[in-house]
C-alpha atoms as a PDB file:
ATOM      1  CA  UNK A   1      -1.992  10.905  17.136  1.00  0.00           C
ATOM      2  CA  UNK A   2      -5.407   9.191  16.571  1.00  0.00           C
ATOM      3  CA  UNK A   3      -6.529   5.376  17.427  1.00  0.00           C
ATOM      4  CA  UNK A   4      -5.071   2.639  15.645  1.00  0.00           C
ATOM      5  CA  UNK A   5      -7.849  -0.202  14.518  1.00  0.00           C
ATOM      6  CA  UNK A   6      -8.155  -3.048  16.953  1.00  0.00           C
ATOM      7  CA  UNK A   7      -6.089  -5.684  15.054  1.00  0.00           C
ATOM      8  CA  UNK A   8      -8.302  -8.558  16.756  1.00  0.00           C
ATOM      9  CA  UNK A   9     -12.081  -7.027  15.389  1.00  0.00           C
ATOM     10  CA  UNK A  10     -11.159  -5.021  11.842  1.00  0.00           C
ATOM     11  CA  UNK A  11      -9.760  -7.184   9.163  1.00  0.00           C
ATOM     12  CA  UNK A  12      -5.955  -6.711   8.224  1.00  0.00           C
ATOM     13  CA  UNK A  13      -6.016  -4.935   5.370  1.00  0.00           C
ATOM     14  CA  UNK A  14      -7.836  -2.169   7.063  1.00  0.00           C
ATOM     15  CA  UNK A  15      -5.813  -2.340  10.491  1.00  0.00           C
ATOM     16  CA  UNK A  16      -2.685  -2.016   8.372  1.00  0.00           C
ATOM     17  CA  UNK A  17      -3.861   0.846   6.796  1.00  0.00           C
ATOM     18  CA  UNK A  18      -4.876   2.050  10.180  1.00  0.00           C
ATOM     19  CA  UNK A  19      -1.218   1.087  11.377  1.00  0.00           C
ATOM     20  CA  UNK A  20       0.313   2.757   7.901  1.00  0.00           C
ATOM     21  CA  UNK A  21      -1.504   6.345   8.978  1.00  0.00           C
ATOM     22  CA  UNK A  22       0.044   6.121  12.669  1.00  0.00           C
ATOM     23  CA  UNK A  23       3.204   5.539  11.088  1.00  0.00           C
ATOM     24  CA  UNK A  24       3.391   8.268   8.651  1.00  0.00           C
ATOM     25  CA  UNK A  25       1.931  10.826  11.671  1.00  0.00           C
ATOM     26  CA  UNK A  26       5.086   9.400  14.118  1.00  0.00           C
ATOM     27  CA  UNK A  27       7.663   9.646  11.240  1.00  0.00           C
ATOM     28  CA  UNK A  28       6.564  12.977   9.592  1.00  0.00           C
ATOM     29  CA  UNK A  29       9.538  15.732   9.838  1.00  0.00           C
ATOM     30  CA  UNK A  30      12.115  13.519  11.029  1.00  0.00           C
ATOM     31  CA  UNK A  31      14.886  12.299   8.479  1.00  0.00           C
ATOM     32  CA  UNK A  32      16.802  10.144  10.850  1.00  0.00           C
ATOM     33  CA  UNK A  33      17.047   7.012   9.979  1.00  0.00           C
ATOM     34  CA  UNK A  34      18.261   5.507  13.432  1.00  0.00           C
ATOM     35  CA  UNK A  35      15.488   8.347  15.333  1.00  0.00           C
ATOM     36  CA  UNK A  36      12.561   6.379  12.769  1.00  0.00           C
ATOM     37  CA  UNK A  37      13.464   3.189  13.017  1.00  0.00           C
ATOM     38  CA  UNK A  38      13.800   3.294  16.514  1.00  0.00           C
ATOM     39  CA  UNK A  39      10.103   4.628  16.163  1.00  0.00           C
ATOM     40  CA  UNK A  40       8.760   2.533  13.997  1.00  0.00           C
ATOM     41  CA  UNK A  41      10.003  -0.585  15.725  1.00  0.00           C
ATOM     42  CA  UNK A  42       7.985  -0.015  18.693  1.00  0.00           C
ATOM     43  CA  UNK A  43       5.086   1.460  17.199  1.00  0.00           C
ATOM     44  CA  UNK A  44       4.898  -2.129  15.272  1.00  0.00           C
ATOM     45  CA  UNK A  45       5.814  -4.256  18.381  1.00  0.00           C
ATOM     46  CA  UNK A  46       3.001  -2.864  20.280  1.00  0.00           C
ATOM     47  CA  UNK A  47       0.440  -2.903  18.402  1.00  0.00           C
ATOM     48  CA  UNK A  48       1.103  -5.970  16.023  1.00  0.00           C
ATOM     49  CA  UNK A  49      -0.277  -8.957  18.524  1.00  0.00           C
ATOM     50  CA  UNK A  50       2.092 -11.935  19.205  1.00  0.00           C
ATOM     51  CA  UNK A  51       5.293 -10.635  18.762  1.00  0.00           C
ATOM     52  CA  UNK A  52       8.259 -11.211  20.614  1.00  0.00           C
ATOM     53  CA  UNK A  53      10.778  -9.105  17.921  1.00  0.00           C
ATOM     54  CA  UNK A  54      10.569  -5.887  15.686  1.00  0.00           C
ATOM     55  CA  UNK A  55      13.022  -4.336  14.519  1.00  0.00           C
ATOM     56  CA  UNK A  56      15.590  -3.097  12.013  1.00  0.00           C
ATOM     57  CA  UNK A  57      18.890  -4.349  10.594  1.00  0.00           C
ATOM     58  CA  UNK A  58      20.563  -1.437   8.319  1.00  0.00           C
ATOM     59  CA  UNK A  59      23.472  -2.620   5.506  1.00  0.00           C
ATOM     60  CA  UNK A  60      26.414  -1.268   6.778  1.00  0.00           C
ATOM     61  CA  UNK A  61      29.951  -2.679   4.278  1.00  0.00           C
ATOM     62  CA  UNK A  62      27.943  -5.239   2.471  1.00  0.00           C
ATOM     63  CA  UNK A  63      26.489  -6.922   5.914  1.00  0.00           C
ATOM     64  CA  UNK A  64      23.404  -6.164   8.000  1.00  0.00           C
ATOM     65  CA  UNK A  65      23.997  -4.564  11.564  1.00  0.00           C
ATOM     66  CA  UNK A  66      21.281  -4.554  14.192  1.00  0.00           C
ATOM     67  CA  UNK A  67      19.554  -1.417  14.933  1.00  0.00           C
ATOM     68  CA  UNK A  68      16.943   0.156  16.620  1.00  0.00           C
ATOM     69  CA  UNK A  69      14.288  -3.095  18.036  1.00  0.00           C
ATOM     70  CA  UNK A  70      11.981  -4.142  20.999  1.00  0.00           C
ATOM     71  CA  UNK A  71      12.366  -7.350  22.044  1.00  0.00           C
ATOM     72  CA  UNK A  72      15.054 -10.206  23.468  1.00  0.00           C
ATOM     73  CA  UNK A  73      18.707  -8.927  22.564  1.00  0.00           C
ATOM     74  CA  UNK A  74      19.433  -9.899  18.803  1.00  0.00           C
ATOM     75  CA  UNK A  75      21.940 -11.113  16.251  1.00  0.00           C
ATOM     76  CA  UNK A  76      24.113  -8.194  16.444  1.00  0.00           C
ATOM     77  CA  UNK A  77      25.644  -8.702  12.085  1.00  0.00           C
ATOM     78  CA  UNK A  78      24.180 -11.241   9.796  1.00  0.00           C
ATOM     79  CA  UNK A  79      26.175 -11.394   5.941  1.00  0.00           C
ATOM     80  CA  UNK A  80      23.799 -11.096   3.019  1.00  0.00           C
ATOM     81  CA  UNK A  81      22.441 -13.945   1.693  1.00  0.00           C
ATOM     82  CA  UNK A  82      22.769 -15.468   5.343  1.00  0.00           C
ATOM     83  CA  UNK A  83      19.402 -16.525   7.248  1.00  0.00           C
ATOM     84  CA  UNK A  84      16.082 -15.142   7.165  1.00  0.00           C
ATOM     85  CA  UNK A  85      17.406 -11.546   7.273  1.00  0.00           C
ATOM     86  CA  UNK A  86      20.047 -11.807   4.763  1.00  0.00           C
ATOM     87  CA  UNK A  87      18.546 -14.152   2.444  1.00  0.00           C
ATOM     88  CA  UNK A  88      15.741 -11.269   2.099  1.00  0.00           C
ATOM     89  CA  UNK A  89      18.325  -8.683   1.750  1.00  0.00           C
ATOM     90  CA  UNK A  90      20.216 -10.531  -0.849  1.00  0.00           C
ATOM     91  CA  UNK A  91      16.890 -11.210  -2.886  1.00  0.00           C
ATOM     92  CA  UNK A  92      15.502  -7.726  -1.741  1.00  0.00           C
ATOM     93  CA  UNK A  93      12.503  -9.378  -1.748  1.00  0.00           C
ATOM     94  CA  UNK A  94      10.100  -9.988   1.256  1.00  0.00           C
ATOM     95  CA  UNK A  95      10.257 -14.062   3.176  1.00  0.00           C
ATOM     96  CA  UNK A  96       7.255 -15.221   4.914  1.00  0.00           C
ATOM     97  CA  UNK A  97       8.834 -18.092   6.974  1.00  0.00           C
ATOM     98  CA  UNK A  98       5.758 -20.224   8.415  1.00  0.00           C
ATOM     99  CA  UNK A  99       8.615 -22.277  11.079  1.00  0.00           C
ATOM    100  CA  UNK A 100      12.093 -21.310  11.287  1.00  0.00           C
ATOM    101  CA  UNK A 101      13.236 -24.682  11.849  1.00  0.00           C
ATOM    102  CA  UNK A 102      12.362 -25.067   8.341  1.00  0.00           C
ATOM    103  CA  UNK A 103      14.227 -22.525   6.936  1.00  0.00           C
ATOM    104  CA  UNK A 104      18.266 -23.707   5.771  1.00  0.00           C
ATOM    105  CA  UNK A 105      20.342 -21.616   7.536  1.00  0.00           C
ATOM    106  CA  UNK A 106      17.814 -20.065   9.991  1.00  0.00           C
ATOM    107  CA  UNK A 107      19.717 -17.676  12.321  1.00  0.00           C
ATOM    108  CA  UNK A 108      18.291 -18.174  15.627  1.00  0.00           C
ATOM    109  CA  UNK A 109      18.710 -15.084  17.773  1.00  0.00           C
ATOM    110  CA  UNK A 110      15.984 -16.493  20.258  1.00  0.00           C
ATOM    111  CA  UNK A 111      14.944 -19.538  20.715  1.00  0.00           C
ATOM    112  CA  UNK A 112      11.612 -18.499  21.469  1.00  0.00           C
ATOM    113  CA  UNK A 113      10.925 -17.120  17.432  1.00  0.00           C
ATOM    114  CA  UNK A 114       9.024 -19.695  15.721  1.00  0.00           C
ATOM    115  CA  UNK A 115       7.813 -17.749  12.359  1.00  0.00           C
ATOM    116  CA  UNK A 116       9.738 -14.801  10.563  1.00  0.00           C
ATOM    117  CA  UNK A 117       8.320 -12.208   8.522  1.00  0.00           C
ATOM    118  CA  UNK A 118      11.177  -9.897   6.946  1.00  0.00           C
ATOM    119  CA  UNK A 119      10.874  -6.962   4.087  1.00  0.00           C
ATOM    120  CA  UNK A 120      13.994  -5.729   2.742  1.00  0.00           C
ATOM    121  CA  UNK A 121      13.984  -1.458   3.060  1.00  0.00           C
ATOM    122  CA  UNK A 122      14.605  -0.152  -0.428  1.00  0.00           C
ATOM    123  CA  UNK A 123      14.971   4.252   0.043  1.00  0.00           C
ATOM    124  CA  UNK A 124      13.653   6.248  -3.374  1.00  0.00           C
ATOM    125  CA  UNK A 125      17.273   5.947  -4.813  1.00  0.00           C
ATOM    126  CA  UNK A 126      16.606   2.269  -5.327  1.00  0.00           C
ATOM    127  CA  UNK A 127      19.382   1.196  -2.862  1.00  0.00           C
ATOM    128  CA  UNK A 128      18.749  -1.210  -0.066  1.00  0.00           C
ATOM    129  CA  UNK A 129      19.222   0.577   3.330  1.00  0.00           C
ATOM    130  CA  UNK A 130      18.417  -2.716   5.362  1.00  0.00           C
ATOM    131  CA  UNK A 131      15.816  -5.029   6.244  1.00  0.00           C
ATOM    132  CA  UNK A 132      12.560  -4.882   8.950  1.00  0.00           C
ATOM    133  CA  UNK A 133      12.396  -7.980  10.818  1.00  0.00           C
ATOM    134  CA  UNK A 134       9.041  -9.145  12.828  1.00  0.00           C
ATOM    135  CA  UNK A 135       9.428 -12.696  14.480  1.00  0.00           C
ATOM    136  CA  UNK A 136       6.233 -14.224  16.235  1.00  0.00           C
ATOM    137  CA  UNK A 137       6.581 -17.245  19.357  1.00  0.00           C
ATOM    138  CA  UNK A 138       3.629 -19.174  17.022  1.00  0.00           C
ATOM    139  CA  UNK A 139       4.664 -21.035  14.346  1.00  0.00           C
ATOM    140  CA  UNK A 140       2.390 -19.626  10.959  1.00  0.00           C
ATOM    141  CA  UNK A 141       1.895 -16.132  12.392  1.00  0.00           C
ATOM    142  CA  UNK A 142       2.546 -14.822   9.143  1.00  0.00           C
ATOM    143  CA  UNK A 143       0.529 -14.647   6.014  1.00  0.00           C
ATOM    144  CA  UNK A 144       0.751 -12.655   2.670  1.00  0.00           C
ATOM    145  CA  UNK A 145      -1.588 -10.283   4.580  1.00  0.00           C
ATOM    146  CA  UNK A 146       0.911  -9.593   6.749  1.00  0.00           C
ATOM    147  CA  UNK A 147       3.398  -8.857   4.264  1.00  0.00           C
ATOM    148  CA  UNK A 148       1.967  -6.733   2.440  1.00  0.00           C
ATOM    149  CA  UNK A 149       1.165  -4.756   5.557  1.00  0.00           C
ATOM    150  CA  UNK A 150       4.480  -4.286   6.685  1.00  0.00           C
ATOM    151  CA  UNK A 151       5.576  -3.751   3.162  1.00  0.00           C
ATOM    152  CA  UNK A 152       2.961  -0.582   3.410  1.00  0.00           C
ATOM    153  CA  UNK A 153       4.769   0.215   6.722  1.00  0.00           C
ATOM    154  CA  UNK A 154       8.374  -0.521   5.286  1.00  0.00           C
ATOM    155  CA  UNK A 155       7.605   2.229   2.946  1.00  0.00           C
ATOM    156  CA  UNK A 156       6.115   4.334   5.535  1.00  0.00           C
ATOM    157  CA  UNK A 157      10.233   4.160   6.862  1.00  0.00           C
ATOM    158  CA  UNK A 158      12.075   4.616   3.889  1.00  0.00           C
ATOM    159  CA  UNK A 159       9.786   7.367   2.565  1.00  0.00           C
ATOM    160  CA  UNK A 160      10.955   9.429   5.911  1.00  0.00           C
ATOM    161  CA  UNK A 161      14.450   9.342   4.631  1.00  0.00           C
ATOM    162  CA  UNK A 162      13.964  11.908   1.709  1.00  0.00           C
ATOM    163  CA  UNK A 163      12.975  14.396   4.045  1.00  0.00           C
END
């Protein structure tokens, strides 16, 4: 493995890159999706600063289904269309919630989450697998930086599962 850019001196776009490399190294050879997300979810939550949830929620019968995460226990099945998580799912596009209290139908797993950041996980088939959730304690930890970061890491995961 090699060092990971210090996300509070390089600017994002390079410490994502930085992150996407670490990523790729962890993931390489393994086709498991529960073995890489479980992998990828606490590569992100430690070294991503103030976060208090990473993780993944795979589709499973038309509904996402918790998997592999660090953090406070979590929303264990949350129907498409439904919350931060589902509403991204449905779209299968990525929401950058600034405060959760502002988004309708905000699903609120821990009362401690203040912003959301969630990328849907699309596999080389075009199918959506499931989603990769990052919530932050500070209202407007997010920003389009951000999402295209974990986008670049999202894809980092669902590259993995072609073998």
């Amino acid at each position: 493995m090699f060092e990971i850019e210090d996300p509070e001196t390089t600017d994002k776009g390079t410490f994502y890159a930085s992150l996407a490399r670490q990523a790729r190294a962890l993931l390489e050879g393994e086709s498991d999706p529960v073995a890489n997300a479980a992998n990828l979810a606490a590569l992100i939550f430690h070294q991503l600063p103030n976060l208090n949830w990473a993780g993944i929620y795979f589709l499973r019968d038309q509904e996402l289904v918790v998997g592999p995460f660090q953090g406070q226990p979590a929303c264990v099945r949350i129907a498409l269309g439904r919350g931060v998580c589902g509403s991204a799912a449905a779209a299968r596009e990525t929401i950058v919630v600034e405060d959760v209290d502002e988004f309708p139908g905000h699903i609120p797993c821990d009362s401690a989450s203040r912003s959301e950041l969630v990328v849907p996980l699309i596999d080389a088939d075009d199918r959506l697998v499931g989603v990769l959730d990052l919530d932050s304690p500070s209202t407007g930890r997010f920003d389009r930086e951000d999402a295209e970061g974990v986008e670049l890491l999202a894809r980092c995961y669902t590259d993995s599962l072609s073998g």
